[in-house]
C-alpha atoms as a PDB file:
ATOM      1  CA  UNK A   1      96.844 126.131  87.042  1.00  0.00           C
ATOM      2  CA  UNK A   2      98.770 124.423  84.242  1.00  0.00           C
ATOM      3  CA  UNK A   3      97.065 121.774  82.362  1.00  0.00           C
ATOM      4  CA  UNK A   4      98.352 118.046  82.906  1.00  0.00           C
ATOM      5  CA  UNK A   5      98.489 115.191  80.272  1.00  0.00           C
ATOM      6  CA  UNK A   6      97.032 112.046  82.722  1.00  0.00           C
ATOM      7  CA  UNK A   7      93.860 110.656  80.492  1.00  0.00           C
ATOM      8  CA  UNK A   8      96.064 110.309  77.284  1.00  0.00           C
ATOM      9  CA  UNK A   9      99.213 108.907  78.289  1.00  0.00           C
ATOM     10  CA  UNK A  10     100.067 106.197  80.814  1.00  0.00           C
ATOM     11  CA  UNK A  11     102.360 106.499  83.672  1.00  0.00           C
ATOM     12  CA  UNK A  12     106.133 106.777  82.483  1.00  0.00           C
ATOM     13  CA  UNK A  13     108.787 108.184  84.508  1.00  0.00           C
ATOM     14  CA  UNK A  14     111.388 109.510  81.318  1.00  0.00           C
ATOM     15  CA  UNK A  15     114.737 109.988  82.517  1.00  0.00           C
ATOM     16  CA  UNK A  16     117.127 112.143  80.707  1.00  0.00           C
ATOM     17  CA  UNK A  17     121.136 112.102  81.182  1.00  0.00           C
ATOM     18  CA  UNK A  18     120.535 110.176  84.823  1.00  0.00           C
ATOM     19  CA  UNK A  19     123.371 108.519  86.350  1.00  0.00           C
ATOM     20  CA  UNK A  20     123.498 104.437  86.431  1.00  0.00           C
ATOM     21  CA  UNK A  21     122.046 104.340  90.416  1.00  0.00           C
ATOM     22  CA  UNK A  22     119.830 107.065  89.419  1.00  0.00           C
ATOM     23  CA  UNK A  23     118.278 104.824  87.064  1.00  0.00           C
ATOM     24  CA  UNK A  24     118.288 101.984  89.132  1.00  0.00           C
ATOM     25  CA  UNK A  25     116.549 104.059  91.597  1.00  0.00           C
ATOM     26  CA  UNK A  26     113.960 105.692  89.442  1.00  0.00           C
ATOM     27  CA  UNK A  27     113.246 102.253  88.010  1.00  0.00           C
ATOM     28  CA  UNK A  28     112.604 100.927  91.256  1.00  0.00           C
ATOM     29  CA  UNK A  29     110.174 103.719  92.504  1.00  0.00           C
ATOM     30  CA  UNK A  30     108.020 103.479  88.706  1.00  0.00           C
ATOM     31  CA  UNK A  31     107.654  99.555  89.173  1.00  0.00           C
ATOM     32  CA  UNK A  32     105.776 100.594  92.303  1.00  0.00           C
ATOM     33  CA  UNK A  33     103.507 102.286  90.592  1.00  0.00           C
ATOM     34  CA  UNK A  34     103.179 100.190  87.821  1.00  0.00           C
ATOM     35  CA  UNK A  35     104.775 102.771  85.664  1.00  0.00           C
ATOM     36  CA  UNK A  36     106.776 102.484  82.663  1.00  0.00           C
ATOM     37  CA  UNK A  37     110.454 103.840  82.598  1.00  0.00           C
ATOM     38  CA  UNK A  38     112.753 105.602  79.517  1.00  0.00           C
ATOM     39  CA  UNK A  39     116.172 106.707  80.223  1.00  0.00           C
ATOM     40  CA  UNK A  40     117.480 108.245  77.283  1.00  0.00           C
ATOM     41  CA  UNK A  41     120.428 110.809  76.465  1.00  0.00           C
ATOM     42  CA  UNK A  42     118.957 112.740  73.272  1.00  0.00           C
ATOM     43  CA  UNK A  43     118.464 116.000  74.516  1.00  0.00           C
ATOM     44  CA  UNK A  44     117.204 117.205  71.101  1.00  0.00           C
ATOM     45  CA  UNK A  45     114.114 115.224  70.446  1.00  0.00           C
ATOM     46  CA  UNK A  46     110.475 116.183  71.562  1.00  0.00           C
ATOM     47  CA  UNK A  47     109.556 114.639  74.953  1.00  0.00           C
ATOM     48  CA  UNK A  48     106.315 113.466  73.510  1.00  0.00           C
ATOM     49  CA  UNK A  49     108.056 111.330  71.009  1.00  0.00           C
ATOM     50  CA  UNK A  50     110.865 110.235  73.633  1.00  0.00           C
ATOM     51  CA  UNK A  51     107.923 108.452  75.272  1.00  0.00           C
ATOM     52  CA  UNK A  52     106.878 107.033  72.213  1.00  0.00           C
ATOM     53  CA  UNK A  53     110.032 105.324  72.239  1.00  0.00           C
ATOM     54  CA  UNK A  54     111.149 107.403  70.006  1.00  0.00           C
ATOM     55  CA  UNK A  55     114.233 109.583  69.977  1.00  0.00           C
ATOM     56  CA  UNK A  56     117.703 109.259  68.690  1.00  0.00           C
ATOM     57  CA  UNK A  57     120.914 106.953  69.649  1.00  0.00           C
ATOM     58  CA  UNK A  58     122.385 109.838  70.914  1.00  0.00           C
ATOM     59  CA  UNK A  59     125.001 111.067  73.732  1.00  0.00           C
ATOM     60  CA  UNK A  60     123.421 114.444  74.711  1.00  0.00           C
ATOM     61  CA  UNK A  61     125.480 116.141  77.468  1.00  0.00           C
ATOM     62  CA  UNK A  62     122.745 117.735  79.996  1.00  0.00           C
ATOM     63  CA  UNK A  63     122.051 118.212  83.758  1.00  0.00           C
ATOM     64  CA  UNK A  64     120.156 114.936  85.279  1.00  0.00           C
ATOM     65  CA  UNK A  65     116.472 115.492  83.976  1.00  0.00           C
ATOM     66  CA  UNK A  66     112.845 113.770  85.247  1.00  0.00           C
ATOM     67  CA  UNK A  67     109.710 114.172  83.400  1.00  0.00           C
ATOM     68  CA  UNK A  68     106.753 112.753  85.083  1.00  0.00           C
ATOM     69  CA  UNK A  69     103.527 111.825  82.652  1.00  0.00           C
ATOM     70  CA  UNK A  70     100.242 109.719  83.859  1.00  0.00           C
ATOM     71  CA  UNK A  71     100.417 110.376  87.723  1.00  0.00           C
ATOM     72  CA  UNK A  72      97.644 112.186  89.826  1.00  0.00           C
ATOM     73  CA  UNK A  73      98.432 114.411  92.092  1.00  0.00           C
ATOM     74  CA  UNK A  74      98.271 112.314  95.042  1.00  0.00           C
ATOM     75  CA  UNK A  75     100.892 109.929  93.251  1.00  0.00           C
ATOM     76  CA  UNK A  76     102.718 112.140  92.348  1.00  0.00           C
ATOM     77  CA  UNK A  77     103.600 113.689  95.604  1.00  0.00           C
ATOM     78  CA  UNK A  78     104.013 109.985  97.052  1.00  0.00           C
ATOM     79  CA  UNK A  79     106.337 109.132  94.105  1.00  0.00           C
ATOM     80  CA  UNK A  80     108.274 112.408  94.674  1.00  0.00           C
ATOM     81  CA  UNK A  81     108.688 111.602  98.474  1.00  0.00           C
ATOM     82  CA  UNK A  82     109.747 108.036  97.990  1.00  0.00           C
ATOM     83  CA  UNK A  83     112.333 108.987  95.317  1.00  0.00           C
ATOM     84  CA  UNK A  84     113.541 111.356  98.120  1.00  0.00           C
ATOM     85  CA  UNK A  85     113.509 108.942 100.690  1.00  0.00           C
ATOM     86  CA  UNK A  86     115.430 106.485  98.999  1.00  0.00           C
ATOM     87  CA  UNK A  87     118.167 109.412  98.394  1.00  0.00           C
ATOM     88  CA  UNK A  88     117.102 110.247  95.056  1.00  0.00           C
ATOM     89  CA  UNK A  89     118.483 114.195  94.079  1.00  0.00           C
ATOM     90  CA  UNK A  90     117.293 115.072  90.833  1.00  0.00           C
ATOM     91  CA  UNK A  91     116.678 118.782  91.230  1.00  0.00           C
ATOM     92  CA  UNK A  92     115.440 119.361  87.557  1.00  0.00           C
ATOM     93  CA  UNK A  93     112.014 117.826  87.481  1.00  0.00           C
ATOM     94  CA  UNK A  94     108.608 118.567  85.506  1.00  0.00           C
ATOM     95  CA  UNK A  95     105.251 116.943  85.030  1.00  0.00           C
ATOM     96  CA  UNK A  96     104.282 116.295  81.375  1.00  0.00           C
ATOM     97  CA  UNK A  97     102.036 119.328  79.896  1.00  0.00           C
ATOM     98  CA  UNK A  98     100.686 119.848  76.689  1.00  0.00           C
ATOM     99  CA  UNK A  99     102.715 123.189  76.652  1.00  0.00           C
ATOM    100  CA  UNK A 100     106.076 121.079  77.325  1.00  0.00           C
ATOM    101  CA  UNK A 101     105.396 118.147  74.969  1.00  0.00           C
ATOM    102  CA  UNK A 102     107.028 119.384  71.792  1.00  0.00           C
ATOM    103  CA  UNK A 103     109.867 120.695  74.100  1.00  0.00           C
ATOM    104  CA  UNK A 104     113.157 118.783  73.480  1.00  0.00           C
ATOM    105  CA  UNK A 105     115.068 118.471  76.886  1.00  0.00           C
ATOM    106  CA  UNK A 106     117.252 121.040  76.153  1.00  0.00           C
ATOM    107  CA  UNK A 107     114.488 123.344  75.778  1.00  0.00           C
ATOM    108  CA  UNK A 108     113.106 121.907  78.951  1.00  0.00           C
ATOM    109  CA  UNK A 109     116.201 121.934  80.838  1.00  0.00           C
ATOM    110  CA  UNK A 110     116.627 125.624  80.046  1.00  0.00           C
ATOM    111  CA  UNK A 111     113.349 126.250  81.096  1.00  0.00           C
ATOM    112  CA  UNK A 112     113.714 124.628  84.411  1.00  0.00           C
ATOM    113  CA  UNK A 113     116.992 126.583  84.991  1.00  0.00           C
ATOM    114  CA  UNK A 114     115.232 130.013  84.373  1.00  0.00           C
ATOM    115  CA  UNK A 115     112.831 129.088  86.883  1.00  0.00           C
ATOM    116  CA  UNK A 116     114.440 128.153  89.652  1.00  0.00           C
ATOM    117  CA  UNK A 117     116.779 131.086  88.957  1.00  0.00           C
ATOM    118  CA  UNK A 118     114.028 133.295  89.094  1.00  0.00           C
ATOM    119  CA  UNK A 119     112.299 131.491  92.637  1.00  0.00           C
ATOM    120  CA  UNK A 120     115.188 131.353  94.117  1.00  0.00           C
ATOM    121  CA  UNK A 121     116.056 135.278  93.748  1.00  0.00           C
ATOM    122  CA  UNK A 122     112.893 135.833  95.178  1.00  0.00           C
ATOM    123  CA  UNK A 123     111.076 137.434  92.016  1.00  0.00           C
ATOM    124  CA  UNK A 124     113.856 139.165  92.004  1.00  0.00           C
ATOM    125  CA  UNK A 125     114.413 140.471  88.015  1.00  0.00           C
ATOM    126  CA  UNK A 126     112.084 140.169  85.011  1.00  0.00           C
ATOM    127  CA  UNK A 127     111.178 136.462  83.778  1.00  0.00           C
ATOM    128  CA  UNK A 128     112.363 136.307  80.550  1.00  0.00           C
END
């Protein structure tokens, strides 16, 4: 089982390249859960800084990205569902670990992408 940030962070929902009713949807579904919200399009800086608040006025060019940090398990899958529910797609999602943290979301992205590639094949292939 991977290891989950929840004691040292509070909840955030960090968005990354979302479109504008993505973000309007994602807001919604954090102020639920009393959770904070950053939508950003630097794809280059580490996620732990990003929700900081830190990060760089950038334009990044990436695939619609969700990092979840703060949530318990329970919440999470609640959060998930009502994000669905309300017609929310964002295939490219991850809960913040210590082993993504210093992963910027191009590192992330990539990640995700190899992944899914490799569950949806089955296994099929070596996991690079």
């Amino acid at each position: 089982m991977k290891a989950r940030i929840t004691d040292k962070i509070q909840k955030k929902l960090l968005g990354c390249c979302l479109t504008e009713p993505h973000i309007a949807q994602v807001g919604a579904a954090a102020a639920a859960y009393g959770a904070e919200t950053v939508f950003t399009r630097d794809i280059d800086t580490p996620i732990s800084k990003l929700l900081d608040g830190g990060g760089a006025e950038t334009d990044g060019q990436a695939d619609e990205c969700l990092v979840i940090a703060g949530f318990e398990r329970g919440e999470l899958n609640e959060l998930v569902d009502s994000l669905r529910e309300t017609g929310v797609r964002i295939p490219l999602k991850a809960i913040y670990t210590p082993h993504n943290s210093a992963w910027s979301f191009k590192q992330l992205i990539a990640e995700l992408k190899k992944e899914h590639e490799y569950m949806t094949s089955g296994g099929a292939g070596v996991r690079k």
